[in-house]
PDB file of N, CA and C in Angstrom:
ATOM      1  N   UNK A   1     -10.177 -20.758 -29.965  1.00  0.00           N
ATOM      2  CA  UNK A   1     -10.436 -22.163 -30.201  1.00  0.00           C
ATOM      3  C   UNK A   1     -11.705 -22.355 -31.025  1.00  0.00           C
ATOM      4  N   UNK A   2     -12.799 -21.532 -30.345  1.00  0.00           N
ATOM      5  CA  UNK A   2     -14.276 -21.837 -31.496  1.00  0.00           C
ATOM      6  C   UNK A   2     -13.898 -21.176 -32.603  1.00  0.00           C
ATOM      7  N   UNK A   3     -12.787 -19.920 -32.802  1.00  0.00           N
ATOM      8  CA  UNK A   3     -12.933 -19.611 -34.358  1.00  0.00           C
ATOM      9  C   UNK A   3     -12.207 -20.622 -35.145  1.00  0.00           C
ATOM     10  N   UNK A   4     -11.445 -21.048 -34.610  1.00  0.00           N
ATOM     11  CA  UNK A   4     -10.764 -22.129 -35.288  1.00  0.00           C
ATOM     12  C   UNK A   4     -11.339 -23.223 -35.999  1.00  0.00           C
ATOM     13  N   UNK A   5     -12.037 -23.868 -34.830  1.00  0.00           N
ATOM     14  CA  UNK A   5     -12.997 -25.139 -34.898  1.00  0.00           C
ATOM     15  C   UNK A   5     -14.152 -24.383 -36.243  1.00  0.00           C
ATOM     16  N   UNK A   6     -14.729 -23.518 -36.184  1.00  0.00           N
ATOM     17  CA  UNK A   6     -15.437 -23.023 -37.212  1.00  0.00           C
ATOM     18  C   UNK A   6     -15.001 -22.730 -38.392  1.00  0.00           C
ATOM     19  N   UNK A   7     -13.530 -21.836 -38.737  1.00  0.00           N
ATOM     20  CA  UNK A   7     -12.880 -21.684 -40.291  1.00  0.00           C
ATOM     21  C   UNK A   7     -12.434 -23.207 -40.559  1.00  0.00           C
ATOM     22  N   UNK A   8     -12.241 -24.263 -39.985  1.00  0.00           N
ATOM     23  CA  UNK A   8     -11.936 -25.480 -40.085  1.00  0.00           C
ATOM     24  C   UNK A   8     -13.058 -26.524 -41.110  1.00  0.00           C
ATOM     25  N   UNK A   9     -14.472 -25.973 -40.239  1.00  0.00           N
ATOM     26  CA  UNK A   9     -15.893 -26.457 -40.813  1.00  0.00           C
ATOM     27  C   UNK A   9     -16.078 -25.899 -41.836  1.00  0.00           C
ATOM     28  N   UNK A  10     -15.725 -24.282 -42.178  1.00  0.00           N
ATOM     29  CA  UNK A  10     -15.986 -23.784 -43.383  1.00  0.00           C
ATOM     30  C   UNK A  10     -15.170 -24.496 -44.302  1.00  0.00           C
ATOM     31  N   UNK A  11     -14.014 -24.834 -44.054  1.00  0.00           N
ATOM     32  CA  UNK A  11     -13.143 -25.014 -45.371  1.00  0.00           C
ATOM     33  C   UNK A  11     -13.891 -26.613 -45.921  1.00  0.00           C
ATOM     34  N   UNK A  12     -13.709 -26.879 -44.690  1.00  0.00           N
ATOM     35  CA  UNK A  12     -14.277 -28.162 -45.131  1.00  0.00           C
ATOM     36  C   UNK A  12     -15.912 -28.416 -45.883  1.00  0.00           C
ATOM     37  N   UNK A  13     -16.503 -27.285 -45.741  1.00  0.00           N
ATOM     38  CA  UNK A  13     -17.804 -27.710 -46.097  1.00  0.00           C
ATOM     39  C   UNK A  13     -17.553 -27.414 -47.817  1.00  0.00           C
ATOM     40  N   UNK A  14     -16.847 -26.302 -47.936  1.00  0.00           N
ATOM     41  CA  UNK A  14     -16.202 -25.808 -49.382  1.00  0.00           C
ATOM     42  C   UNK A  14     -15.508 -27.244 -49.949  1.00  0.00           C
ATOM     43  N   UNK A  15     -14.967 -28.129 -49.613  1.00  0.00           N
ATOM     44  CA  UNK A  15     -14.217 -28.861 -49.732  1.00  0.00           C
ATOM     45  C   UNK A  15     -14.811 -30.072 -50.464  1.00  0.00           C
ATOM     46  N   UNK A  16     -15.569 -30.733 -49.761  1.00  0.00           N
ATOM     47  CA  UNK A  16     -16.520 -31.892 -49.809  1.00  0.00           C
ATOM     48  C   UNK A  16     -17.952 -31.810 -50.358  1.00  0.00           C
ATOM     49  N   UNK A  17     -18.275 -32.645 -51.532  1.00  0.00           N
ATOM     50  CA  UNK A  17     -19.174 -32.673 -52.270  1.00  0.00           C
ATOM     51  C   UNK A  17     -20.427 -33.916 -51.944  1.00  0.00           C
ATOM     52  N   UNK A  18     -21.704 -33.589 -51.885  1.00  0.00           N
ATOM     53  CA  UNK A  18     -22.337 -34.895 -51.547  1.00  0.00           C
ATOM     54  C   UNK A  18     -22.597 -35.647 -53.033  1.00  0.00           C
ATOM     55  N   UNK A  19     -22.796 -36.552 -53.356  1.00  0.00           N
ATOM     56  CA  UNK A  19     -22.915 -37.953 -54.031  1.00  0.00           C
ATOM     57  C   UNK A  19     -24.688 -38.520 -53.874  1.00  0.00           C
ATOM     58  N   UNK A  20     -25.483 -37.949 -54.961  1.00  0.00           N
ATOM     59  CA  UNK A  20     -26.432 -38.679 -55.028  1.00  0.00           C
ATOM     60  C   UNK A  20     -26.728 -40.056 -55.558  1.00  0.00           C
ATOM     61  N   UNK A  21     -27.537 -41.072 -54.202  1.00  0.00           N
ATOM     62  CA  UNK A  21     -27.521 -42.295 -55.141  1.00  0.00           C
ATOM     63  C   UNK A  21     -29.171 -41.863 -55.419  1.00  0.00           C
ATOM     64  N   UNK A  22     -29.317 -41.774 -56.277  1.00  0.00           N
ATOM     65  CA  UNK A  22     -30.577 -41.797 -56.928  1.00  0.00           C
ATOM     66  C   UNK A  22     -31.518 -43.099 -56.375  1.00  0.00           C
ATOM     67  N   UNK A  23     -31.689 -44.063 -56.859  1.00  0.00           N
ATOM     68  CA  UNK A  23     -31.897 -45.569 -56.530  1.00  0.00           C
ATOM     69  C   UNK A  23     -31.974 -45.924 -54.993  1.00  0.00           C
ATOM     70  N   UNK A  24     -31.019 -45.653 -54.242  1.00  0.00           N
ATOM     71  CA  UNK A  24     -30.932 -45.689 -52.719  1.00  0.00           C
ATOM     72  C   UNK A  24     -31.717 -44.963 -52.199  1.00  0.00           C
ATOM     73  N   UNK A  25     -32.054 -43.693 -53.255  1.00  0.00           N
ATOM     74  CA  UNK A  25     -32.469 -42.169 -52.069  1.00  0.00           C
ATOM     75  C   UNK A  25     -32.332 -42.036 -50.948  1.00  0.00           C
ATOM     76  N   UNK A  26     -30.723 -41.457 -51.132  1.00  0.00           N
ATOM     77  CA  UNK A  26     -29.518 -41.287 -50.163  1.00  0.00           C
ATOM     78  C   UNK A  26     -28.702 -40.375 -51.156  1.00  0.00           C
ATOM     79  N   UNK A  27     -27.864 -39.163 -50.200  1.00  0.00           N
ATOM     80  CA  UNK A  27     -27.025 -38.841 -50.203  1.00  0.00           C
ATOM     81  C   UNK A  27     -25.701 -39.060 -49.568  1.00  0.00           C
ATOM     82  N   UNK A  28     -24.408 -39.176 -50.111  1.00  0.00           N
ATOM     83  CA  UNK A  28     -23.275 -39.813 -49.499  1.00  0.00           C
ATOM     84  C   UNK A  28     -22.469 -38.718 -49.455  1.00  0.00           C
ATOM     85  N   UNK A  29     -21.563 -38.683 -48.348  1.00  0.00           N
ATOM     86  CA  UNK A  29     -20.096 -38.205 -48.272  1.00  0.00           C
ATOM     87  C   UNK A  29     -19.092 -39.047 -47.933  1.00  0.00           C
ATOM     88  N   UNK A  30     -18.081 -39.788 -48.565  1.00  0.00           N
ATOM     89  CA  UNK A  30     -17.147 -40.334 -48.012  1.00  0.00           C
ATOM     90  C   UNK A  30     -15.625 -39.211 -47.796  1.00  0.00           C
ATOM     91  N   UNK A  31     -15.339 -39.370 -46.461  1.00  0.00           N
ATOM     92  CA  UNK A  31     -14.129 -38.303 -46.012  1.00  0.00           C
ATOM     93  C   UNK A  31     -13.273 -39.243 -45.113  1.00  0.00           C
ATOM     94  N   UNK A  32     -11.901 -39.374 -45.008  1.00  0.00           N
ATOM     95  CA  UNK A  32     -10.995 -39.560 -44.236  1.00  0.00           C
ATOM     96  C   UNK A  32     -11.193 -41.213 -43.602  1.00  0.00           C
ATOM     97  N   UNK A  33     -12.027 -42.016 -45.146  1.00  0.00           N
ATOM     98  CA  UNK A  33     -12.124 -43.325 -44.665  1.00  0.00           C
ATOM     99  C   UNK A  33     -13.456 -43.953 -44.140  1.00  0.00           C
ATOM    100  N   UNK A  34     -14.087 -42.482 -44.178  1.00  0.00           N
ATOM    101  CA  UNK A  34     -15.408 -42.653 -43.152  1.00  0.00           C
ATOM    102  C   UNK A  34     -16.599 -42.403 -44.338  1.00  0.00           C
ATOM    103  N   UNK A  35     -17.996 -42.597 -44.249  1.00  0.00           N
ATOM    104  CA  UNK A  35     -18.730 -42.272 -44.918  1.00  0.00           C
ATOM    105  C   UNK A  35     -20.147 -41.744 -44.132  1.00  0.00           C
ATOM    106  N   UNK A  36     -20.278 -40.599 -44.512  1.00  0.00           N
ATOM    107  CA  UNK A  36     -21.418 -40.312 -43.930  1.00  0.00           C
ATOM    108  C   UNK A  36     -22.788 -40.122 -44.834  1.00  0.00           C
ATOM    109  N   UNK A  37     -24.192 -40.107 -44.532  1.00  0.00           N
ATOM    110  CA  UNK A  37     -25.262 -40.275 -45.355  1.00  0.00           C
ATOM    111  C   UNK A  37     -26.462 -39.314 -45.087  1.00  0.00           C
ATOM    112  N   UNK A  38     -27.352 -39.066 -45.936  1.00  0.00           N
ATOM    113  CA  UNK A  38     -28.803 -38.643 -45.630  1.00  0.00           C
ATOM    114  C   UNK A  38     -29.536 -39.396 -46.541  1.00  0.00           C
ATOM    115  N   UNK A  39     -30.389 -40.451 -45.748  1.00  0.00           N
ATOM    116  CA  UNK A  39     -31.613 -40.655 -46.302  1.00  0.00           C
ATOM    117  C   UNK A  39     -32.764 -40.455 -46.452  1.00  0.00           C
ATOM    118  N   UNK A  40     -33.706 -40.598 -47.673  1.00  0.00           N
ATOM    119  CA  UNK A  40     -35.372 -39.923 -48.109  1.00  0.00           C
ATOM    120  C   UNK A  40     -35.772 -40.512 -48.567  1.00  0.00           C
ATOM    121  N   UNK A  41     -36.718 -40.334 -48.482  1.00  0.00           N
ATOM    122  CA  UNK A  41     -37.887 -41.163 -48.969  1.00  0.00           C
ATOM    123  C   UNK A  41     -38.500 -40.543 -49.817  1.00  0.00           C
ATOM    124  N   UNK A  42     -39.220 -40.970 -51.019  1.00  0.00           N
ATOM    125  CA  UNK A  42     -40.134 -40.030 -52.178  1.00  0.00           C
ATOM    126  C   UNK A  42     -40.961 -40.713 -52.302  1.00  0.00           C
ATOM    127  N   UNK A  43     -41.983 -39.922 -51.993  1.00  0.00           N
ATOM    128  CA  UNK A  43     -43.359 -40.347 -52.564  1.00  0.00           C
ATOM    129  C   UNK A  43     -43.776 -39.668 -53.676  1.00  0.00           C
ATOM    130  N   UNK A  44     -44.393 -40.297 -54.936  1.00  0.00           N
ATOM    131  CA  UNK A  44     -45.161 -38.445 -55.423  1.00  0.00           C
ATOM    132  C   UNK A  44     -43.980 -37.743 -55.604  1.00  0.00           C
ATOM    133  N   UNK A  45     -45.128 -36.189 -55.191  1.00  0.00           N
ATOM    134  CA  UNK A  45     -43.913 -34.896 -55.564  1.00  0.00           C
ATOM    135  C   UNK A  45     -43.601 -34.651 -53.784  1.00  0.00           C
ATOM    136  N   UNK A  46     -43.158 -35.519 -53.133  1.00  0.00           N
ATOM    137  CA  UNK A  46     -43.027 -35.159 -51.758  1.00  0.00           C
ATOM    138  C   UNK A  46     -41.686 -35.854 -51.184  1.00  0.00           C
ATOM    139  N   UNK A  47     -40.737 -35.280 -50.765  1.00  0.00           N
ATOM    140  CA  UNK A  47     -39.355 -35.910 -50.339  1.00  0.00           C
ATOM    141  C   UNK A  47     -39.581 -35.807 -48.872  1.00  0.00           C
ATOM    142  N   UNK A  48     -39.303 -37.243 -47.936  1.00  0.00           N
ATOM    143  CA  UNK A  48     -39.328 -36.801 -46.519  1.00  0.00           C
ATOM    144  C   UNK A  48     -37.639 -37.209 -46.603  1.00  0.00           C
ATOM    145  N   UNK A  49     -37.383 -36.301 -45.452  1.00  0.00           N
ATOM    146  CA  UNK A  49     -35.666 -36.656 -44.982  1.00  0.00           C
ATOM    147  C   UNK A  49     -36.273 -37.487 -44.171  1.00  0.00           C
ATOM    148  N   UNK A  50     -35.755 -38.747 -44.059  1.00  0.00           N
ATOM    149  CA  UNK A  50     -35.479 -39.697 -42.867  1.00  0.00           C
ATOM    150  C   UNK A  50     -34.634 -39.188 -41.563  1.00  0.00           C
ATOM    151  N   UNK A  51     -33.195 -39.397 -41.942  1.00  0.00           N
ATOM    152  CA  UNK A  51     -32.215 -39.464 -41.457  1.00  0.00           C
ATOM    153  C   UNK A  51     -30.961 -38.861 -41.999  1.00  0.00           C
ATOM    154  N   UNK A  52     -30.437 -38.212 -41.147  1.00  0.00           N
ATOM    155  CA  UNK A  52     -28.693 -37.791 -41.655  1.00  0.00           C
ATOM    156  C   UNK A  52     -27.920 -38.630 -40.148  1.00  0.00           C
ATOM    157  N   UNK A  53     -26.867 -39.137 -40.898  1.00  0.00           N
ATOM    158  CA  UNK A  53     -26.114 -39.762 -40.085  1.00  0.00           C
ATOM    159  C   UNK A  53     -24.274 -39.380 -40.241  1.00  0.00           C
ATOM    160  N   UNK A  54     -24.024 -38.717 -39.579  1.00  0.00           N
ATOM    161  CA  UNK A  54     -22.046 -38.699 -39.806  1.00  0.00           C
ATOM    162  C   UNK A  54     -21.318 -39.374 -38.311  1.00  0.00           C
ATOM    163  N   UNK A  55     -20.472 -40.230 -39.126  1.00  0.00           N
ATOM    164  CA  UNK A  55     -19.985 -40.539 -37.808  1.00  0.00           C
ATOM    165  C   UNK A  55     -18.863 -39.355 -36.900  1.00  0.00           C
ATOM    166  N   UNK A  56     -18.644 -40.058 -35.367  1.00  0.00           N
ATOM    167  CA  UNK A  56     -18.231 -39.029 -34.528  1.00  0.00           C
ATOM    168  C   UNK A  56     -16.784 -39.026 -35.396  1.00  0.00           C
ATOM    169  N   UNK A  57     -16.100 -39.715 -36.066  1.00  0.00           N
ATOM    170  CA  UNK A  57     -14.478 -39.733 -36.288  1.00  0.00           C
ATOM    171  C   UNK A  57     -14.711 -38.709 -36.914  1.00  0.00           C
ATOM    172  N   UNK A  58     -15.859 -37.768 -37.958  1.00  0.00           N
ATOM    173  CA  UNK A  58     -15.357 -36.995 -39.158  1.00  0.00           C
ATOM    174  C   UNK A  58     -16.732 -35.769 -38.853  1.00  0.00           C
ATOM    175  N   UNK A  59     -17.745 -35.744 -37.510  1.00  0.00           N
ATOM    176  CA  UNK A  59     -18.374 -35.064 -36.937  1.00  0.00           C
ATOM    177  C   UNK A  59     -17.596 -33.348 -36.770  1.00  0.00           C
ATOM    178  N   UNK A  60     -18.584 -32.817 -36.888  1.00  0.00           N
ATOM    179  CA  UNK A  60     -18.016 -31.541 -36.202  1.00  0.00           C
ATOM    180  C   UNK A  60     -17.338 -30.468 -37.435  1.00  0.00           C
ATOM    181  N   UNK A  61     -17.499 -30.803 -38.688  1.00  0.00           N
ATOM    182  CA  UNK A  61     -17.192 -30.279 -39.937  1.00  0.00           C
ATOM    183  C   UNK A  61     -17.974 -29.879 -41.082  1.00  0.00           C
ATOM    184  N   UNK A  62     -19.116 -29.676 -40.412  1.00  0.00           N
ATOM    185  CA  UNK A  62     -20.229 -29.303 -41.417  1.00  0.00           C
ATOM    186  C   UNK A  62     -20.593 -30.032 -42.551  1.00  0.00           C
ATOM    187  N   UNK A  63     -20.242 -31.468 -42.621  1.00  0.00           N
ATOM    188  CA  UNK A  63     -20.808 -32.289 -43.340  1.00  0.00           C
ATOM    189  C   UNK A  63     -21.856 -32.538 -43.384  1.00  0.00           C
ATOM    190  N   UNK A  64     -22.890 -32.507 -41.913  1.00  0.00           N
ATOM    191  CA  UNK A  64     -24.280 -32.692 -41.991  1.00  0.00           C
ATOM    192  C   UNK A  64     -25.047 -31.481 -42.973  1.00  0.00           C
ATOM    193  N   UNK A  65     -24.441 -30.656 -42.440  1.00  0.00           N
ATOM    194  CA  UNK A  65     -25.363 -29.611 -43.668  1.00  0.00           C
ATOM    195  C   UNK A  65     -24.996 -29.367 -45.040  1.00  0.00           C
ATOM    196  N   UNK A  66     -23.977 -30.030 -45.376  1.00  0.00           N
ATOM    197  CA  UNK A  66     -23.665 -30.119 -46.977  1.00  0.00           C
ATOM    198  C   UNK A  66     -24.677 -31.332 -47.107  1.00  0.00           C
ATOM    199  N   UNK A  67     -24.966 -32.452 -46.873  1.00  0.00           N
ATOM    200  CA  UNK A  67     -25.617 -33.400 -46.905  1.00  0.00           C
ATOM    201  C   UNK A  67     -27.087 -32.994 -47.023  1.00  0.00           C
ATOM    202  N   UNK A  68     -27.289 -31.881 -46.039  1.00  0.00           N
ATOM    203  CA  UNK A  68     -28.958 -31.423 -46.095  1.00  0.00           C
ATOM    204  C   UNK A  68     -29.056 -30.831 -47.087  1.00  0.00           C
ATOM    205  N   UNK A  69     -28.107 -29.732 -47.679  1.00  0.00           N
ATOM    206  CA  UNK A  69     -28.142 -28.669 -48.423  1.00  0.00           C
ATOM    207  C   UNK A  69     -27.927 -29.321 -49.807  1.00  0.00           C
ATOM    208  N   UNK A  70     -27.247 -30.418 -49.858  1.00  0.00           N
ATOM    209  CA  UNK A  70     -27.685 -31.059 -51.472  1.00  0.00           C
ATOM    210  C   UNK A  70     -28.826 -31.943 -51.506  1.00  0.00           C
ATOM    211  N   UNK A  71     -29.772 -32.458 -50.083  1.00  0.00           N
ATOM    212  CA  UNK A  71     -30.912 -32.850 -50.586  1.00  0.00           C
ATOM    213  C   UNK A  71     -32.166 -32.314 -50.896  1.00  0.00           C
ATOM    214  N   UNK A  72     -31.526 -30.879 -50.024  1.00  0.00           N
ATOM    215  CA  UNK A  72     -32.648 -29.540 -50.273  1.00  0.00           C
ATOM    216  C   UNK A  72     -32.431 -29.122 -51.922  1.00  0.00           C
ATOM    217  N   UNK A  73     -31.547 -28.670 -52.626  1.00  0.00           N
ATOM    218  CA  UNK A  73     -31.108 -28.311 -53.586  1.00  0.00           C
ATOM    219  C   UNK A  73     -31.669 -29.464 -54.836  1.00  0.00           C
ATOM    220  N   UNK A  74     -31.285 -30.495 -54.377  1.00  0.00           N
ATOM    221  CA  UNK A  74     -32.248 -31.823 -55.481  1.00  0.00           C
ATOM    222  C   UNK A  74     -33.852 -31.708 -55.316  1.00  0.00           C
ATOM    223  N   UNK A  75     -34.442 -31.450 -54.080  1.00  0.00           N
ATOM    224  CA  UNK A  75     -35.899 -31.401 -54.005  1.00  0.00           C
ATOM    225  C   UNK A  75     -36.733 -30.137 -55.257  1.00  0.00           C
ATOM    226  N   UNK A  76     -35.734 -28.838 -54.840  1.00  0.00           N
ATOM    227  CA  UNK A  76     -36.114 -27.933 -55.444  1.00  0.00           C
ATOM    228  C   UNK A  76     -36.036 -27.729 -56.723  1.00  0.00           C
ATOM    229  N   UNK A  77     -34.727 -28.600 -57.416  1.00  0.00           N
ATOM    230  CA  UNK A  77     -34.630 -28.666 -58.900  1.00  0.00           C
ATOM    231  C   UNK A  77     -35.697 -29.484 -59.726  1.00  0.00           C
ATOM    232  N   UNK A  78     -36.265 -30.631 -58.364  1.00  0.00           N
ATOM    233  CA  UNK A  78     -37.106 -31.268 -59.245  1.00  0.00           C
ATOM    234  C   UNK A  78     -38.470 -31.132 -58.794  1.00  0.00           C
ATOM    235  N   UNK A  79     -38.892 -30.168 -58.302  1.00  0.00           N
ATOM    236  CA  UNK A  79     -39.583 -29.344 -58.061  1.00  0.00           C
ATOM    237  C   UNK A  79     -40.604 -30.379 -56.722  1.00  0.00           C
ATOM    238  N   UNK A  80     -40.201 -30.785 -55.960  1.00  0.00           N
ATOM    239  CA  UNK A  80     -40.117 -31.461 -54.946  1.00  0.00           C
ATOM    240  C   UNK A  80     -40.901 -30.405 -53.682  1.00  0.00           C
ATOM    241  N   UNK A  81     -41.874 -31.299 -52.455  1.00  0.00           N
ATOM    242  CA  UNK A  81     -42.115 -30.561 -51.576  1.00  0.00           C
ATOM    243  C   UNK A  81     -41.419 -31.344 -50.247  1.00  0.00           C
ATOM    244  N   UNK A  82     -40.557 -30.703 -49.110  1.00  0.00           N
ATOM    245  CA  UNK A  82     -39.672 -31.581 -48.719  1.00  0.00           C
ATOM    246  C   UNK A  82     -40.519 -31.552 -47.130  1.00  0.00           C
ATOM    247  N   UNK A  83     -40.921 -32.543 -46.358  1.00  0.00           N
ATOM    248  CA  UNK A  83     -40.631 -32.979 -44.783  1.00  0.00           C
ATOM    249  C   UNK A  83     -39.342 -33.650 -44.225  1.00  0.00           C
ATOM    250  N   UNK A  84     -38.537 -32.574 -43.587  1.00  0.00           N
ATOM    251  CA  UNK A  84     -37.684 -32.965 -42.759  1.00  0.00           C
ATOM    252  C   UNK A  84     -37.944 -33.525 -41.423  1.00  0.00           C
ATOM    253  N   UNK A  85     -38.336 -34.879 -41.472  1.00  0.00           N
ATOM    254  CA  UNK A  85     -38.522 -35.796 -40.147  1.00  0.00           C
ATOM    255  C   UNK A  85     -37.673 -35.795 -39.245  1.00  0.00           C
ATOM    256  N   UNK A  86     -36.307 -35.585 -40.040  1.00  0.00           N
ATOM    257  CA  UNK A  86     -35.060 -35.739 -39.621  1.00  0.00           C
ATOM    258  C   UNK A  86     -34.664 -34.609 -38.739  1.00  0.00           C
ATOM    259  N   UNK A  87     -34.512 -34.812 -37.261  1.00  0.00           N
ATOM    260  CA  UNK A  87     -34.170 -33.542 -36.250  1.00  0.00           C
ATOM    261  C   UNK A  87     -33.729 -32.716 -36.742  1.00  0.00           C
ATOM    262  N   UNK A  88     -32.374 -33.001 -37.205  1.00  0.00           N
ATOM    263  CA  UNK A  88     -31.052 -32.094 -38.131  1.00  0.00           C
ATOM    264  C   UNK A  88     -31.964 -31.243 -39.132  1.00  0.00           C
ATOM    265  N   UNK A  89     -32.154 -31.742 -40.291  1.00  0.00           N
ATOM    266  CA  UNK A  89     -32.674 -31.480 -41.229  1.00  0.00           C
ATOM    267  C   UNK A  89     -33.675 -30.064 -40.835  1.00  0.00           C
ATOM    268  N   UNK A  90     -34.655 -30.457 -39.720  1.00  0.00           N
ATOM    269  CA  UNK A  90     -35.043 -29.505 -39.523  1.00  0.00           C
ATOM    270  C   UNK A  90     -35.267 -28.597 -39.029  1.00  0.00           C
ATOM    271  N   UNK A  91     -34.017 -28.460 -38.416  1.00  0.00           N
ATOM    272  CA  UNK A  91     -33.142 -27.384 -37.364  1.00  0.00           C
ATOM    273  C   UNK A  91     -32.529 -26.299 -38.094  1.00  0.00           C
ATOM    274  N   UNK A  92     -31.764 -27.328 -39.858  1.00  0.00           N
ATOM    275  CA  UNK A  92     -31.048 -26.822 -41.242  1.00  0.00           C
ATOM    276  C   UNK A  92     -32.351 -25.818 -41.542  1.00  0.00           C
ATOM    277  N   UNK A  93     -33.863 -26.461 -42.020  1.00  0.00           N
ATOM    278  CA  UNK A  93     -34.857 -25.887 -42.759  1.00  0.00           C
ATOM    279  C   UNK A  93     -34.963 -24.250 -41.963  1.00  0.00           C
ATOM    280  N   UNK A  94     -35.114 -24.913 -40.626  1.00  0.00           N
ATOM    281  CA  UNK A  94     -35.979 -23.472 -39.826  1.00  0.00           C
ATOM    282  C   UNK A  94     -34.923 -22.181 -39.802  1.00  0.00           C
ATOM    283  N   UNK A  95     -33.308 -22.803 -39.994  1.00  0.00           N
ATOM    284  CA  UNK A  95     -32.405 -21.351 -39.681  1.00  0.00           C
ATOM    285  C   UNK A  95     -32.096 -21.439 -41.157  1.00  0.00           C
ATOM    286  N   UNK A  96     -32.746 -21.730 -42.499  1.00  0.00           N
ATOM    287  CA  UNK A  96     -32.387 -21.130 -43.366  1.00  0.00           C
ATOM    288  C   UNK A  96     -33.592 -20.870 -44.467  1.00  0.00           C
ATOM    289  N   UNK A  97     -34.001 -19.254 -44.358  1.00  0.00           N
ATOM    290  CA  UNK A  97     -35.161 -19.192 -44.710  1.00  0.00           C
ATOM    291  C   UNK A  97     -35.566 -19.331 -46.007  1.00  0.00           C
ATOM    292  N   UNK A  98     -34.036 -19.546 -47.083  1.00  0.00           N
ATOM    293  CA  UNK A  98     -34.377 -19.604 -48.317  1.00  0.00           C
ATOM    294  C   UNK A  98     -34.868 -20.608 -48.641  1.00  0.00           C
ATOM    295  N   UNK A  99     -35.053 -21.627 -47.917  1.00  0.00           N
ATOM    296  CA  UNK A  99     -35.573 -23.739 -48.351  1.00  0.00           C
ATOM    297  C   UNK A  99     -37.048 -23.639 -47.180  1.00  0.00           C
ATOM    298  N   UNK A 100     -37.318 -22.184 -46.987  1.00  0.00           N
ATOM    299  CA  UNK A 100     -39.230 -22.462 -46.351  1.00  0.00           C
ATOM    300  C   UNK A 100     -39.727 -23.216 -47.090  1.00  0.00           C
ATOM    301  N   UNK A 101     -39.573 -22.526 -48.299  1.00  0.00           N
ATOM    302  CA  UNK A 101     -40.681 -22.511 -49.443  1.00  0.00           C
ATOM    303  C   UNK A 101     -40.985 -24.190 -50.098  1.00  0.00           C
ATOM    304  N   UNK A 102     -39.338 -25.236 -49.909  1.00  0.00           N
ATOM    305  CA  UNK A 102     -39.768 -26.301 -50.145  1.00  0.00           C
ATOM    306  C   UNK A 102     -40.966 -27.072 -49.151  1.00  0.00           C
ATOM    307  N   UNK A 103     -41.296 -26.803 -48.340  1.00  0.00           N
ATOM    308  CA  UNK A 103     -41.868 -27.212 -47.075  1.00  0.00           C
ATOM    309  C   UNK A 103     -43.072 -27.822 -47.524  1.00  0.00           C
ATOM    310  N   UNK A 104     -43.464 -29.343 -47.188  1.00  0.00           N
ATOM    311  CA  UNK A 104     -44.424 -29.814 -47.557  1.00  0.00           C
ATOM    312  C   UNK A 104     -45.311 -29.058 -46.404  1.00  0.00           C
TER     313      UNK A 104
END
């Protein structure tokens, strides 16, 4: 049952692309009707994650960390130092050691 529930999250994380609104500073996923988000804040050269939010209908599919992992990936292209305020976010930072280095 958990391998299941897990090749399920993989496909899906392969699957689904996040959507930067630039302007909002927010990232979007809309899936299965539902839309889920991460918002930041920029100051400067400093990105804080606020918040990631997915609802429970489309939970459980690794959307939260495609969501982190394209706001980590935007920080670093634009050469960004990131605080993850955001619980998630920095649960994502600490078990993945390649996005230390954004670390305000």
């Amino acid at each position: 049952m958990i391998a299941s529930c897990l090749a399920q999250a993989m496909r899906e994380m392969s699957t689904v692309h996040a959507e930067h609104d630039l302007a909002g500073q927010r990232f979007n996923i809309g899936t299965d009707g539902h839309r889920a988000e991460l918002a930041y804040r920029r100051e400067g050269e400093i990105m804080t994650i606020t918040h990631t939010q997915v609802p429970d209908a489309i939970g459980g599919r690794g959307i939260a960390a495609v969501l982190v992992a394209a706001a980590l990936d935007y920080a670093r292209q634009s050469g960004l130092k990131v605080v993850p305020a955001c619980s998630y976010a920095d649960a994502y930072v600490r078990q993945h050691p390649q996005f230390q280095d954004l670390l305000a």
